[in-house]
PDB file of N, CA and C in Angstrom:
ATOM      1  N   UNK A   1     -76.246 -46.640 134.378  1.00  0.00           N
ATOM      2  CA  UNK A   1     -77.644 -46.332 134.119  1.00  0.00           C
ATOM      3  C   UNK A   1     -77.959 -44.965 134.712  1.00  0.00           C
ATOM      4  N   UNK A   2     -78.496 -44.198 133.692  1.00  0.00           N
ATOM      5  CA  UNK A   2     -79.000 -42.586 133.929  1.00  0.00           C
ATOM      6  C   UNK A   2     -80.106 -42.734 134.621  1.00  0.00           C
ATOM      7  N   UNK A   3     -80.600 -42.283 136.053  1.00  0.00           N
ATOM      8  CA  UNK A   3     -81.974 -42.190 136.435  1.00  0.00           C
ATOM      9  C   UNK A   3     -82.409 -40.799 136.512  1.00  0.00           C
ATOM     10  N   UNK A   4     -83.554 -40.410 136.013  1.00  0.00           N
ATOM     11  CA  UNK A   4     -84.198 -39.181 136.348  1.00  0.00           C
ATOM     12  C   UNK A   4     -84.028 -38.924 138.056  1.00  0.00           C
ATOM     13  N   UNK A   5     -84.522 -37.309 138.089  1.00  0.00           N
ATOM     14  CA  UNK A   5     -84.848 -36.999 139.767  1.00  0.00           C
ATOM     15  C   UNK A   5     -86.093 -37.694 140.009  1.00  0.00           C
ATOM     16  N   UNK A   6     -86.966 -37.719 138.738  1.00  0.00           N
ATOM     17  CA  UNK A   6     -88.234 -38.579 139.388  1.00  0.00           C
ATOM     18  C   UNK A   6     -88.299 -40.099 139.852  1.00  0.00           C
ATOM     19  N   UNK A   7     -87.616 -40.728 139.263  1.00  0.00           N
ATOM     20  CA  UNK A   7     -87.617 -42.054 138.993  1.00  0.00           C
ATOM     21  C   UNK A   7     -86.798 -42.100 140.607  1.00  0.00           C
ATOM     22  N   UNK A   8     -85.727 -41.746 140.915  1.00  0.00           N
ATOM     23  CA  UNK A   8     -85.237 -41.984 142.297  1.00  0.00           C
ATOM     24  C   UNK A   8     -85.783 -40.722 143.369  1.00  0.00           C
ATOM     25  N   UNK A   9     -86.905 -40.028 143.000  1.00  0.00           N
ATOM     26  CA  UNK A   9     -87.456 -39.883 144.233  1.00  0.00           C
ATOM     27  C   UNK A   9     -88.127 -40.784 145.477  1.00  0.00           C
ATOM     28  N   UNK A  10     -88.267 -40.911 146.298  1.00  0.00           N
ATOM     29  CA  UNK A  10     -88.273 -41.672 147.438  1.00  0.00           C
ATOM     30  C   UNK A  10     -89.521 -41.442 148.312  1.00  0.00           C
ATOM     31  N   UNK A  11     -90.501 -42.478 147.994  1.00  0.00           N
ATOM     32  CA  UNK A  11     -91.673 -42.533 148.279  1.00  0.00           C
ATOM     33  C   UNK A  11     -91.763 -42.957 150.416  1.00  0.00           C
ATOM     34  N   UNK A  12     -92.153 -42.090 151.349  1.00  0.00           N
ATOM     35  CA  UNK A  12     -92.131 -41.684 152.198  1.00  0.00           C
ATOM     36  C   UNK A  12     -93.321 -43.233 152.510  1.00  0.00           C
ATOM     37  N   UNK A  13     -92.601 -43.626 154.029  1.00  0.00           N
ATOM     38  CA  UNK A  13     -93.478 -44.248 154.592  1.00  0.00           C
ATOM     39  C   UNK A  13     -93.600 -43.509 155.906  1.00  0.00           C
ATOM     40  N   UNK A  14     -95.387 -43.366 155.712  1.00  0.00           N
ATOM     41  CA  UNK A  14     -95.674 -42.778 156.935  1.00  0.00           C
ATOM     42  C   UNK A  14     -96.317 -44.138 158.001  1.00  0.00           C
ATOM     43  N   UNK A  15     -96.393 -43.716 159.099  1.00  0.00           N
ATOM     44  CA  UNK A  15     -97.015 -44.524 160.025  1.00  0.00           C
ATOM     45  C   UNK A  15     -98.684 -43.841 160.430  1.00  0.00           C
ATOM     46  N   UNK A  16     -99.419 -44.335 160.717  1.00  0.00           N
ATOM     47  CA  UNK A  16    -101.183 -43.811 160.864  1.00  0.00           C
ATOM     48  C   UNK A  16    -100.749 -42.350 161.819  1.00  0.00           C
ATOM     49  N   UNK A  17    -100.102 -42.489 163.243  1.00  0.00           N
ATOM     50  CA  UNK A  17     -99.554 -41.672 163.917  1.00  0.00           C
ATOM     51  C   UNK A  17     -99.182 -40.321 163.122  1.00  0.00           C
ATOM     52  N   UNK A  18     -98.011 -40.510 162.339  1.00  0.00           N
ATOM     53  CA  UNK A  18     -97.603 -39.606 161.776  1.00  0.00           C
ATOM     54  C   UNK A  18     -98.905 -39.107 160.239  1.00  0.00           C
ATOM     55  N   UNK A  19     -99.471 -39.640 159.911  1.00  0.00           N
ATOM     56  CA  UNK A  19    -100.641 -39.205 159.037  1.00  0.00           C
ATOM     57  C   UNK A  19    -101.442 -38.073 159.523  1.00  0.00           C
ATOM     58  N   UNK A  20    -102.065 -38.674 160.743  1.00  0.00           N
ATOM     59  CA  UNK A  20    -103.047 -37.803 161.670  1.00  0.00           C
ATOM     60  C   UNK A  20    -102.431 -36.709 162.291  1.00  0.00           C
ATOM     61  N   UNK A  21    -101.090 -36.453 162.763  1.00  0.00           N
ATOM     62  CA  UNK A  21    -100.140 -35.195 163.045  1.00  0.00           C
ATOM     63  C   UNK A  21    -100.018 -33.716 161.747  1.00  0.00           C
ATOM     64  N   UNK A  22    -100.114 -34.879 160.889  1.00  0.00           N
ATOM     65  CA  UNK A  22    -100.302 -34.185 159.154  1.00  0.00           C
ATOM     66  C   UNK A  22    -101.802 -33.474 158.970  1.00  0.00           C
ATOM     67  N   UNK A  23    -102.715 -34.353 159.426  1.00  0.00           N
ATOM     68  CA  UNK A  23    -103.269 -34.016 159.336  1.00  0.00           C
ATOM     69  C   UNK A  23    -104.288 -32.948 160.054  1.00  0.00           C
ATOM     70  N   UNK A  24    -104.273 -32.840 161.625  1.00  0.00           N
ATOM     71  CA  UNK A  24    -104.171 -32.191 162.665  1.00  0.00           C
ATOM     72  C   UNK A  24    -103.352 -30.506 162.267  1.00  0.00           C
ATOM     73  N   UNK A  25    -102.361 -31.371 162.057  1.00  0.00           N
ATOM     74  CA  UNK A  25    -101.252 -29.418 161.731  1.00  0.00           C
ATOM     75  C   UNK A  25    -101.808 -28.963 160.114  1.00  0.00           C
ATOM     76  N   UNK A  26    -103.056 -29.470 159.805  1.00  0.00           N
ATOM     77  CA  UNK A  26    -103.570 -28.704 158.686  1.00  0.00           C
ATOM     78  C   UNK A  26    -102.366 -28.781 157.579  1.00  0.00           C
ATOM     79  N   UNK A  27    -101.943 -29.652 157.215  1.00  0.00           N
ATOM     80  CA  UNK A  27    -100.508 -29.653 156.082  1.00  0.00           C
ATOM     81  C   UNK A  27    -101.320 -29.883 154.955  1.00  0.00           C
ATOM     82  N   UNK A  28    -101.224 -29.121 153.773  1.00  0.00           N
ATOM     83  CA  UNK A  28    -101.926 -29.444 152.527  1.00  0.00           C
ATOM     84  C   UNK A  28    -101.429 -30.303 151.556  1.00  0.00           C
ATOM     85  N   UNK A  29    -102.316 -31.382 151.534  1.00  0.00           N
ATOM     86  CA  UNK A  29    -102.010 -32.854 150.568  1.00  0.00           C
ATOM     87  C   UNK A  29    -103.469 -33.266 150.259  1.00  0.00           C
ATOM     88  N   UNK A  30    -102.960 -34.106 149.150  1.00  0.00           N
ATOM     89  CA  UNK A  30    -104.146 -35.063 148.460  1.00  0.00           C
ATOM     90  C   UNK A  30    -103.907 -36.421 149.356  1.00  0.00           C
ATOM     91  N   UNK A  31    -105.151 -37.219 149.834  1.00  0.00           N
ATOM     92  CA  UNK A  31    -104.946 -38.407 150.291  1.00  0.00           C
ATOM     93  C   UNK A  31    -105.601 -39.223 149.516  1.00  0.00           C
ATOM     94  N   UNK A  32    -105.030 -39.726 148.859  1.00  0.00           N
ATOM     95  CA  UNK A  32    -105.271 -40.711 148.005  1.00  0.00           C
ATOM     96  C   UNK A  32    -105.869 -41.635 148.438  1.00  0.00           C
ATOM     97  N   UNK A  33    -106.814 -42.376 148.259  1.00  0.00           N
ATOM     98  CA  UNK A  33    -107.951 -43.881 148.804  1.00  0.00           C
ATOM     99  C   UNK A  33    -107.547 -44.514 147.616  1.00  0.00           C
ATOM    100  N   UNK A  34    -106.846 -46.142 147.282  1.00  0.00           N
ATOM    101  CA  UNK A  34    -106.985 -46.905 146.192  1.00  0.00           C
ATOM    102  C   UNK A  34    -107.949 -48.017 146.022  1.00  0.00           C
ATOM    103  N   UNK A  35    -108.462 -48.137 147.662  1.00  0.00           N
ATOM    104  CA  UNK A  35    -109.099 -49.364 147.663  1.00  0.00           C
ATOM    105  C   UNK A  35    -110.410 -49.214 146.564  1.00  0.00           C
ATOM    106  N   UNK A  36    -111.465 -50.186 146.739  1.00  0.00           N
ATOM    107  CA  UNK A  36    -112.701 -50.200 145.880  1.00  0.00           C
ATOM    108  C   UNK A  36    -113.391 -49.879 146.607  1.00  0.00           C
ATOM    109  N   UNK A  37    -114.760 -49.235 145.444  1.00  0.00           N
ATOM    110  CA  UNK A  37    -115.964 -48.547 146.117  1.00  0.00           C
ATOM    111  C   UNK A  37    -116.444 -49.072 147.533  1.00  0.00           C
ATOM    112  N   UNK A  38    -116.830 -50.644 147.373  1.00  0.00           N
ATOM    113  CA  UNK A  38    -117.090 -51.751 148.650  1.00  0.00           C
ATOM    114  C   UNK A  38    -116.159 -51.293 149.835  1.00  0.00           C
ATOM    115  N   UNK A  39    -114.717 -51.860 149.883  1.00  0.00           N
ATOM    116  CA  UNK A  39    -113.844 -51.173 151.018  1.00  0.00           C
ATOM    117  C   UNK A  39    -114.025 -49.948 151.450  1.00  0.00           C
ATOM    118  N   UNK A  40    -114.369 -49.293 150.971  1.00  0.00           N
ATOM    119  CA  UNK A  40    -114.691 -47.434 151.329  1.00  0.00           C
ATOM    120  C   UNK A  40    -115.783 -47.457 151.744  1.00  0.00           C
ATOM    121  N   UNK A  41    -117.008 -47.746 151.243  1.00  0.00           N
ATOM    122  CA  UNK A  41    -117.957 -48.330 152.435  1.00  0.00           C
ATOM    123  C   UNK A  41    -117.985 -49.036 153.519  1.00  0.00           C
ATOM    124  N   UNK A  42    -117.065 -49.815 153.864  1.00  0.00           N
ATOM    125  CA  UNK A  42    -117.023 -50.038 155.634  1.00  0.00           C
ATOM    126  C   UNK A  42    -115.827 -48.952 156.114  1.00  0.00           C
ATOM    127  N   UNK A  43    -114.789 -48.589 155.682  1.00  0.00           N
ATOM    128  CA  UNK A  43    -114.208 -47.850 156.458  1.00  0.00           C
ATOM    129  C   UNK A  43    -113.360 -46.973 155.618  1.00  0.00           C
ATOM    130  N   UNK A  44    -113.261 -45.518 156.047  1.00  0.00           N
ATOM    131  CA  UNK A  44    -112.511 -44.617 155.128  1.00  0.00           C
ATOM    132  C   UNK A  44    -111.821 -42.987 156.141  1.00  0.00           C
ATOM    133  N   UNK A  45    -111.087 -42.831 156.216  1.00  0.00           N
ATOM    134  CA  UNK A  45    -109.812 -41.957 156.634  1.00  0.00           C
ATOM    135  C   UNK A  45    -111.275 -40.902 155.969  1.00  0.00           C
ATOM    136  N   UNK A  46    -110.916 -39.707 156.982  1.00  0.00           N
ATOM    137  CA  UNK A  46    -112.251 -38.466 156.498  1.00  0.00           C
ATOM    138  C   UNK A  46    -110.780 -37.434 155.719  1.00  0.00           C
ATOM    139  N   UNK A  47    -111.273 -37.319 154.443  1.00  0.00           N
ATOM    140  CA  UNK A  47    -110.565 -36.082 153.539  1.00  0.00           C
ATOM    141  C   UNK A  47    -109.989 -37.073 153.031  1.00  0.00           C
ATOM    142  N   UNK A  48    -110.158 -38.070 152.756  1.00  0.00           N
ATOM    143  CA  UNK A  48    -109.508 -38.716 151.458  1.00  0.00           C
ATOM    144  C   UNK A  48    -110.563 -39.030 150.447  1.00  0.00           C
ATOM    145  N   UNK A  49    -109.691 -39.296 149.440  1.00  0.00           N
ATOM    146  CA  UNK A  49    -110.557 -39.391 148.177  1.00  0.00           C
ATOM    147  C   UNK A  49    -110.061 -40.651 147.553  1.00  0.00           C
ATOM    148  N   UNK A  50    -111.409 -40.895 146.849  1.00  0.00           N
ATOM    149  CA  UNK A  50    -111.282 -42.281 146.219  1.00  0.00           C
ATOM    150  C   UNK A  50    -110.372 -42.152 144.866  1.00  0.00           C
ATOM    151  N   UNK A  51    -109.857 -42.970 144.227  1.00  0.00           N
ATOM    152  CA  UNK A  51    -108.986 -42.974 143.172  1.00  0.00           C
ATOM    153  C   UNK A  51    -109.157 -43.978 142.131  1.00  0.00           C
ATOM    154  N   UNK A  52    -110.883 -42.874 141.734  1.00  0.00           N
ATOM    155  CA  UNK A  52    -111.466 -43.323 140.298  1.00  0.00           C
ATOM    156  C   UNK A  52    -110.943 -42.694 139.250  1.00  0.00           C
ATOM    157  N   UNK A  53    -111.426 -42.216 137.900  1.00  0.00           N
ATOM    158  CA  UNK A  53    -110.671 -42.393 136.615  1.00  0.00           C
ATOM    159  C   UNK A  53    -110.480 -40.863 136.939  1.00  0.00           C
ATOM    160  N   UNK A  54    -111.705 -39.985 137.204  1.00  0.00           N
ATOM    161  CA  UNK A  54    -111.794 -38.774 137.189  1.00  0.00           C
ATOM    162  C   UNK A  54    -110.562 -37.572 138.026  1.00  0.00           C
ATOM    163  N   UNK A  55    -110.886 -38.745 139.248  1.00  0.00           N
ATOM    164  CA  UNK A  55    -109.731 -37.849 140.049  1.00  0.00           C
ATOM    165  C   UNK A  55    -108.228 -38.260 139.748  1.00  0.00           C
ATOM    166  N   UNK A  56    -107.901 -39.675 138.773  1.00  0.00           N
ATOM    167  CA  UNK A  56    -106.433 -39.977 138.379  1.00  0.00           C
ATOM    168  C   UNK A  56    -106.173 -38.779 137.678  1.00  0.00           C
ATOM    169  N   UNK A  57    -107.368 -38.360 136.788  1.00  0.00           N
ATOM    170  CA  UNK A  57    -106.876 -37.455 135.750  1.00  0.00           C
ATOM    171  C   UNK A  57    -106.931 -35.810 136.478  1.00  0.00           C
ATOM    172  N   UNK A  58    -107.457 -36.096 137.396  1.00  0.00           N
ATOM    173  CA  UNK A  58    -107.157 -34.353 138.300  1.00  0.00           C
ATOM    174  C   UNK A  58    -105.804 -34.389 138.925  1.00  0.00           C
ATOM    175  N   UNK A  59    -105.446 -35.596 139.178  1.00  0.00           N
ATOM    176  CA  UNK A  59    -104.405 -35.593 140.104  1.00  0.00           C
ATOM    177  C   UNK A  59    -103.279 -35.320 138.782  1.00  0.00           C
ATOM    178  N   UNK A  60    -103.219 -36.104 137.990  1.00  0.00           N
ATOM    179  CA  UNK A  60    -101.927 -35.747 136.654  1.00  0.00           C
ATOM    180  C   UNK A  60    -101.890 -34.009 136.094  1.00  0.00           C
ATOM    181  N   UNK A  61    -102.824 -33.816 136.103  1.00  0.00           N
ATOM    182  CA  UNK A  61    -103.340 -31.644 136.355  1.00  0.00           C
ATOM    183  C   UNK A  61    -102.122 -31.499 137.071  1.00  0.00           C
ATOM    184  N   UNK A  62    -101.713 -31.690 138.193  1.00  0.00           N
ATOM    185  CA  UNK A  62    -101.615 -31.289 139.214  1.00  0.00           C
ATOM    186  C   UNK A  62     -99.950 -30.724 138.975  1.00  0.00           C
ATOM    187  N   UNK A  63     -99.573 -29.565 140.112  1.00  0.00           N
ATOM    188  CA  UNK A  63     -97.869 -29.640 139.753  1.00  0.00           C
ATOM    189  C   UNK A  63     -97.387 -30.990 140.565  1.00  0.00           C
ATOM    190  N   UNK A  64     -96.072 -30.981 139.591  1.00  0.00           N
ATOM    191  CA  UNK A  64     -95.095 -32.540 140.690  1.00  0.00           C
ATOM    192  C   UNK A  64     -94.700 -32.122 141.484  1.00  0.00           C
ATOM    193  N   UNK A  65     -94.751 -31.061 142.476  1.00  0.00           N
ATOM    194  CA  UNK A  65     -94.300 -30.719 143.335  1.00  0.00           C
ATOM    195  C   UNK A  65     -95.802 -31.134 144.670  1.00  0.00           C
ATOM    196  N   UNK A  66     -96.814 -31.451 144.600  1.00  0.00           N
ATOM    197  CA  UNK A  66     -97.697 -31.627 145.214  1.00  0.00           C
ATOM    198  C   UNK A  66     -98.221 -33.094 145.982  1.00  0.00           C
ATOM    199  N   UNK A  67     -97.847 -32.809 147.153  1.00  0.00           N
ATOM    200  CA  UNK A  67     -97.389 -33.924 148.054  1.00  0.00           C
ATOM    201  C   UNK A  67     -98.752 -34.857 148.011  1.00  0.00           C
ATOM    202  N   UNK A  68     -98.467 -36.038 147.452  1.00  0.00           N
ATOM    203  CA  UNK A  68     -99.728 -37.405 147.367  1.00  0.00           C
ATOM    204  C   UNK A  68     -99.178 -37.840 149.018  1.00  0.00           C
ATOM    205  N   UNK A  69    -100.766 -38.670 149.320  1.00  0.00           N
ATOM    206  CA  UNK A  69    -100.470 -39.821 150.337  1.00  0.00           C
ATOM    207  C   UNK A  69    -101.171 -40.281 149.961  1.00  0.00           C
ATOM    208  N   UNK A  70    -101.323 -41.573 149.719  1.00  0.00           N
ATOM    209  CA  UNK A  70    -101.524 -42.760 148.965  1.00  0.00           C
ATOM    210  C   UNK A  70    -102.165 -43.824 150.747  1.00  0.00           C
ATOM    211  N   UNK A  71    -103.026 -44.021 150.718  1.00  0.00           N
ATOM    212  CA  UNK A  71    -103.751 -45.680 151.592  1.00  0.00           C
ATOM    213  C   UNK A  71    -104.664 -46.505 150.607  1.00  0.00           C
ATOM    214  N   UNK A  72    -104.214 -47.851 151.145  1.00  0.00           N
ATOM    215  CA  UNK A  72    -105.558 -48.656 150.841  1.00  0.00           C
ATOM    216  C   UNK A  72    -105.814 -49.689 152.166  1.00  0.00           C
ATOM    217  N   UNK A  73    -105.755 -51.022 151.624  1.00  0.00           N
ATOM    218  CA  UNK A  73    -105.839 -51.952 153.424  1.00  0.00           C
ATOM    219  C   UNK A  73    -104.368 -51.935 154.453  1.00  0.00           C
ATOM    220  N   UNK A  74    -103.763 -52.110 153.819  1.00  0.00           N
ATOM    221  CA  UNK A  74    -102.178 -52.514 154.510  1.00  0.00           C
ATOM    222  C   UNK A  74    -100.841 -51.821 153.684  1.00  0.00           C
ATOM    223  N   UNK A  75    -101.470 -51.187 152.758  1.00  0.00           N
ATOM    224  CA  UNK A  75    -100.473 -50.355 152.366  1.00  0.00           C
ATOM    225  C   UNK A  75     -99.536 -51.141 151.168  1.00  0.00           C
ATOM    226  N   UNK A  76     -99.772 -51.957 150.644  1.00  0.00           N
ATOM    227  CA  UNK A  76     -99.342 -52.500 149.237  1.00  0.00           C
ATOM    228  C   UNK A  76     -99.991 -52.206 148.119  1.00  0.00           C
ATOM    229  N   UNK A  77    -101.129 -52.284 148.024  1.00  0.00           N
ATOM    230  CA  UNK A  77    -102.103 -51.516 146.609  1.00  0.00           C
ATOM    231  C   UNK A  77    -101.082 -49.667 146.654  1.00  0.00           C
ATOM    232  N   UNK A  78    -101.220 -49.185 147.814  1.00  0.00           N
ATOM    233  CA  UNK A  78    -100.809 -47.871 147.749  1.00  0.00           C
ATOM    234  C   UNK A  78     -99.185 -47.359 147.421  1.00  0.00           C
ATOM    235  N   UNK A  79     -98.762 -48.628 148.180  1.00  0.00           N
ATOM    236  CA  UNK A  79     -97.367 -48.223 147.375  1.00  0.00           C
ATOM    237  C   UNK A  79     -96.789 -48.237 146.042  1.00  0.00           C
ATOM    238  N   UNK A  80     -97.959 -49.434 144.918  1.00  0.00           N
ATOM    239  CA  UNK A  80     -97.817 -49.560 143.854  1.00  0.00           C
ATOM    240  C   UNK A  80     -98.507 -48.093 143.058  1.00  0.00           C
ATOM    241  N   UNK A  81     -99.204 -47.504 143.756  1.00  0.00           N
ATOM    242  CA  UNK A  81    -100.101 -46.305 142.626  1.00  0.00           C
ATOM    243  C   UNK A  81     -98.843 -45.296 143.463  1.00  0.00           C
ATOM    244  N   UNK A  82     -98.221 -45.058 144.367  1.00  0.00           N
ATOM    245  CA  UNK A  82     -97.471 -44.321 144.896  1.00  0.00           C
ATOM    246  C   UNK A  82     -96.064 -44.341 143.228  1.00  0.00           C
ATOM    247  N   UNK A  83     -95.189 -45.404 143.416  1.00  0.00           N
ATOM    248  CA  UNK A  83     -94.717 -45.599 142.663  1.00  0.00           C
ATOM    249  C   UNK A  83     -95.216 -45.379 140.931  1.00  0.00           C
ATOM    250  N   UNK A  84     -96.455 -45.602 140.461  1.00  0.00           N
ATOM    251  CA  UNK A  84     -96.837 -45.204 139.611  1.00  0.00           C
ATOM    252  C   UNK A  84     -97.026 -43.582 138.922  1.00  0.00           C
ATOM    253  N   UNK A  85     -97.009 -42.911 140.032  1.00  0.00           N
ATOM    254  CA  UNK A  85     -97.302 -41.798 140.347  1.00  0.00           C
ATOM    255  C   UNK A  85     -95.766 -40.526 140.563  1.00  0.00           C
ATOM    256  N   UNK A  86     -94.882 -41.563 140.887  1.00  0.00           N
ATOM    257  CA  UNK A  86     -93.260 -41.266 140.999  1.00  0.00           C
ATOM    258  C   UNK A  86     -93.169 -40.991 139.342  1.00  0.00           C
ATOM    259  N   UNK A  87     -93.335 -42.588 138.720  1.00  0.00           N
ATOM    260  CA  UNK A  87     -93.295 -42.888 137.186  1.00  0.00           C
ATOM    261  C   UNK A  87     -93.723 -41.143 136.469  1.00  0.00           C
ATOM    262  N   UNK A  88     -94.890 -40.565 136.453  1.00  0.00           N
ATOM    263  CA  UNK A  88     -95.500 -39.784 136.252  1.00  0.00           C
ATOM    264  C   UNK A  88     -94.690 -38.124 136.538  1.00  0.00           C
ATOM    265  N   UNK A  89     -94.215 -38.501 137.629  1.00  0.00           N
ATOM    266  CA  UNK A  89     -92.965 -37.215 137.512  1.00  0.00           C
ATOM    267  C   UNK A  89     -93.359 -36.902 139.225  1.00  0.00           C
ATOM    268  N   UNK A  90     -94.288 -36.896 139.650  1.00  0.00           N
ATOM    269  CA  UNK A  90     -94.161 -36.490 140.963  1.00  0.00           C
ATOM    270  C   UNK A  90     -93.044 -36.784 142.021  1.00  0.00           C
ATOM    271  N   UNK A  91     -93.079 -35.837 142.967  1.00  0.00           N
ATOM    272  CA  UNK A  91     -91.666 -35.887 144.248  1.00  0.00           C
ATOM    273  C   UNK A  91     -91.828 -35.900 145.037  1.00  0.00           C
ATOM    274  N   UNK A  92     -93.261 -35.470 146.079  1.00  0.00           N
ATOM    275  CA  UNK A  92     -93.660 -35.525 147.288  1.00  0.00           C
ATOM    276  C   UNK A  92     -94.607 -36.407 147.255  1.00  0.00           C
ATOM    277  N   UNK A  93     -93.979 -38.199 147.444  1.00  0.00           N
ATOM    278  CA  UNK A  93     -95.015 -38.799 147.247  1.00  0.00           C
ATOM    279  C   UNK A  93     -94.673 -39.777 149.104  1.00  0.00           C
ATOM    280  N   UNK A  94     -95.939 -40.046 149.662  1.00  0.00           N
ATOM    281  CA  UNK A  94     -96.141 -40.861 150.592  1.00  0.00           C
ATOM    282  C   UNK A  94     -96.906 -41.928 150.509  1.00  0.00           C
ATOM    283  N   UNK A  95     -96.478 -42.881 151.505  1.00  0.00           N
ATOM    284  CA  UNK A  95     -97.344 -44.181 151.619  1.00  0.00           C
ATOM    285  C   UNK A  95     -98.275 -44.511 152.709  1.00  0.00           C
ATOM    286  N   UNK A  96     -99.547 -45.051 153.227  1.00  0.00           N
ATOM    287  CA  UNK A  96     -99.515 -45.113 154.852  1.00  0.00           C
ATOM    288  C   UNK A  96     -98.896 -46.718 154.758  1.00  0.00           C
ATOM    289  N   UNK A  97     -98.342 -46.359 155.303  1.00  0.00           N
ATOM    290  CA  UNK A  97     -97.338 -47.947 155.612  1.00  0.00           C
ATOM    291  C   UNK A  97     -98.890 -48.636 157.302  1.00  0.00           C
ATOM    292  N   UNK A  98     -99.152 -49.732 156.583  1.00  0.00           N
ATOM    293  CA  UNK A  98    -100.593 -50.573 157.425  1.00  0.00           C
ATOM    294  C   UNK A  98    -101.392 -50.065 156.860  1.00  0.00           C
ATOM    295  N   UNK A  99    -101.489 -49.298 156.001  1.00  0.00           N
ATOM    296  CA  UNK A  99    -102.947 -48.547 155.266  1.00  0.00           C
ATOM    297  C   UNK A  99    -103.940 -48.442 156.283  1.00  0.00           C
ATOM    298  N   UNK A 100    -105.135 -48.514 156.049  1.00  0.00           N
ATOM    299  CA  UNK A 100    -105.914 -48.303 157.065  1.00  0.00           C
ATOM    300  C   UNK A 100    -106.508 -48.580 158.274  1.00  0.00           C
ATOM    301  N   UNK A 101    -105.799 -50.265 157.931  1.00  0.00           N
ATOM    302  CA  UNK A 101    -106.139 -51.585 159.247  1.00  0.00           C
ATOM    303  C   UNK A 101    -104.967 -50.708 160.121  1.00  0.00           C
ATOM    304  N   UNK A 102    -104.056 -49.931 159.782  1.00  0.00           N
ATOM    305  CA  UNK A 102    -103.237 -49.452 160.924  1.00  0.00           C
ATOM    306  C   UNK A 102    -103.865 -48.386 161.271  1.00  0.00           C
ATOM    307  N   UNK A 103    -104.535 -47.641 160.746  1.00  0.00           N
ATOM    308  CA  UNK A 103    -105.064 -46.708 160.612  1.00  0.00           C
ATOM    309  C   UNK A 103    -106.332 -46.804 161.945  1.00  0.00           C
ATOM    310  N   UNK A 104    -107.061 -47.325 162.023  1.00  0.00           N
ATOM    311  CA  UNK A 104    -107.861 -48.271 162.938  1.00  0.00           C
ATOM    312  C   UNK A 104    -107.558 -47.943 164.023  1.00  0.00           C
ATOM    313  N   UNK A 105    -106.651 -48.920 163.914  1.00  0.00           N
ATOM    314  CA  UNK A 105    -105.921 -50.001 165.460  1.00  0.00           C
ATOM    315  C   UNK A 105    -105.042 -48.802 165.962  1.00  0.00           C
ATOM    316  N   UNK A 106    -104.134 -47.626 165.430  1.00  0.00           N
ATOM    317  CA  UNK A 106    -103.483 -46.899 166.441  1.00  0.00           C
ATOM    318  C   UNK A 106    -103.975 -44.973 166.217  1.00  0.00           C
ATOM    319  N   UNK A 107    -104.855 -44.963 165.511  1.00  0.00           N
ATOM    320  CA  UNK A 107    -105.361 -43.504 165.712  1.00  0.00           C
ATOM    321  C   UNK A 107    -106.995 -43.874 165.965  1.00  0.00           C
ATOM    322  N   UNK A 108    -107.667 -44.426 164.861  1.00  0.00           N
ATOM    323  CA  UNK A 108    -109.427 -43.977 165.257  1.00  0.00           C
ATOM    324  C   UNK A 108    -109.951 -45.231 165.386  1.00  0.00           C
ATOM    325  N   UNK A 109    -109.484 -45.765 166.467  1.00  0.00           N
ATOM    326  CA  UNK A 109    -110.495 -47.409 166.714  1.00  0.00           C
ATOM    327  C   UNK A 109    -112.013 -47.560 165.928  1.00  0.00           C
ATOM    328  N   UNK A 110    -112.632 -45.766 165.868  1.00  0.00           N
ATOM    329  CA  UNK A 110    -114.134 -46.267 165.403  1.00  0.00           C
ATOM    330  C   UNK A 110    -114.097 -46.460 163.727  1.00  0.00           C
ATOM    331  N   UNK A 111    -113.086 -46.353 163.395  1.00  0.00           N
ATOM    332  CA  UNK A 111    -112.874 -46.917 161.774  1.00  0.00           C
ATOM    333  C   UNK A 111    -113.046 -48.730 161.912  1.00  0.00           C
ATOM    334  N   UNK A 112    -114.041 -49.208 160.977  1.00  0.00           N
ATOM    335  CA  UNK A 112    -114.137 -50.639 161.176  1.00  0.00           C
ATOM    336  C   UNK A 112    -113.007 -51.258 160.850  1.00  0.00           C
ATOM    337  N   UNK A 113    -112.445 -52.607 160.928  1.00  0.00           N
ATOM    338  CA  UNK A 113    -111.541 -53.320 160.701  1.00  0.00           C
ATOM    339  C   UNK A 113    -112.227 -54.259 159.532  1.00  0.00           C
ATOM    340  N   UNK A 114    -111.711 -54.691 158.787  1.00  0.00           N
ATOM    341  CA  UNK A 114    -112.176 -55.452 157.971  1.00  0.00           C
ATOM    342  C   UNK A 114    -111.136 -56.419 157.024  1.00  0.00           C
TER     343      UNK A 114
END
């Protein structure tokens, strides 16, 4: 079986730790939000964006060379649009592995838990 470079590119699990280092050293990425409007109202990572119809279709604009990070609660919704997004041709794709409940609990306690 022939696989593309896209198809076996290798979707990055980050830890909340390593997100906020990313994000701190000013590294330029899209952070992807998958959860729903509701979830983003109690708690949301600042510079991420939600991932309604408008911004799917800004993000496919985009070159495949342009590093996604992908959260939602625990990091399974995100690994599936991560992978979707592989599908699509992209190569710099990440996950937050705990999505945001990790997100919480080991960088910004004042993010609610939910």
């Amino acid at each position: 079986m022939n696989e593309t470079p896209e198809a076996s590119a290798v979707i990055q699990q980050l830890s909340a730790p390593e997100l906020k280092a990313l994000i701190d050293g000013g590294a330029s990425f899209e952070l992807v939000d998958v959860r729903t409007h509701e979830e983003r109202a109690v708690a949301r990572i600042e510079g991420s964006r939600l991932l309604d119809q408008e911004y799917h279709d800004a993000l496919l604009g985009l070159d495949r060379d342009t590093p996604l990070v992908f959260q939602c609660h625990h990091g399974i919704r995100s690994q599936h649009a991560a992978e979707y997004f592989r599908e699509q041709g992209f190569r710099r794709l990440s996950n937050l592995r705990g999505g945001i409940d990790a997100w919480s609990q080991l960088v910004d306690p004042s993010v609610a838990r939910y």
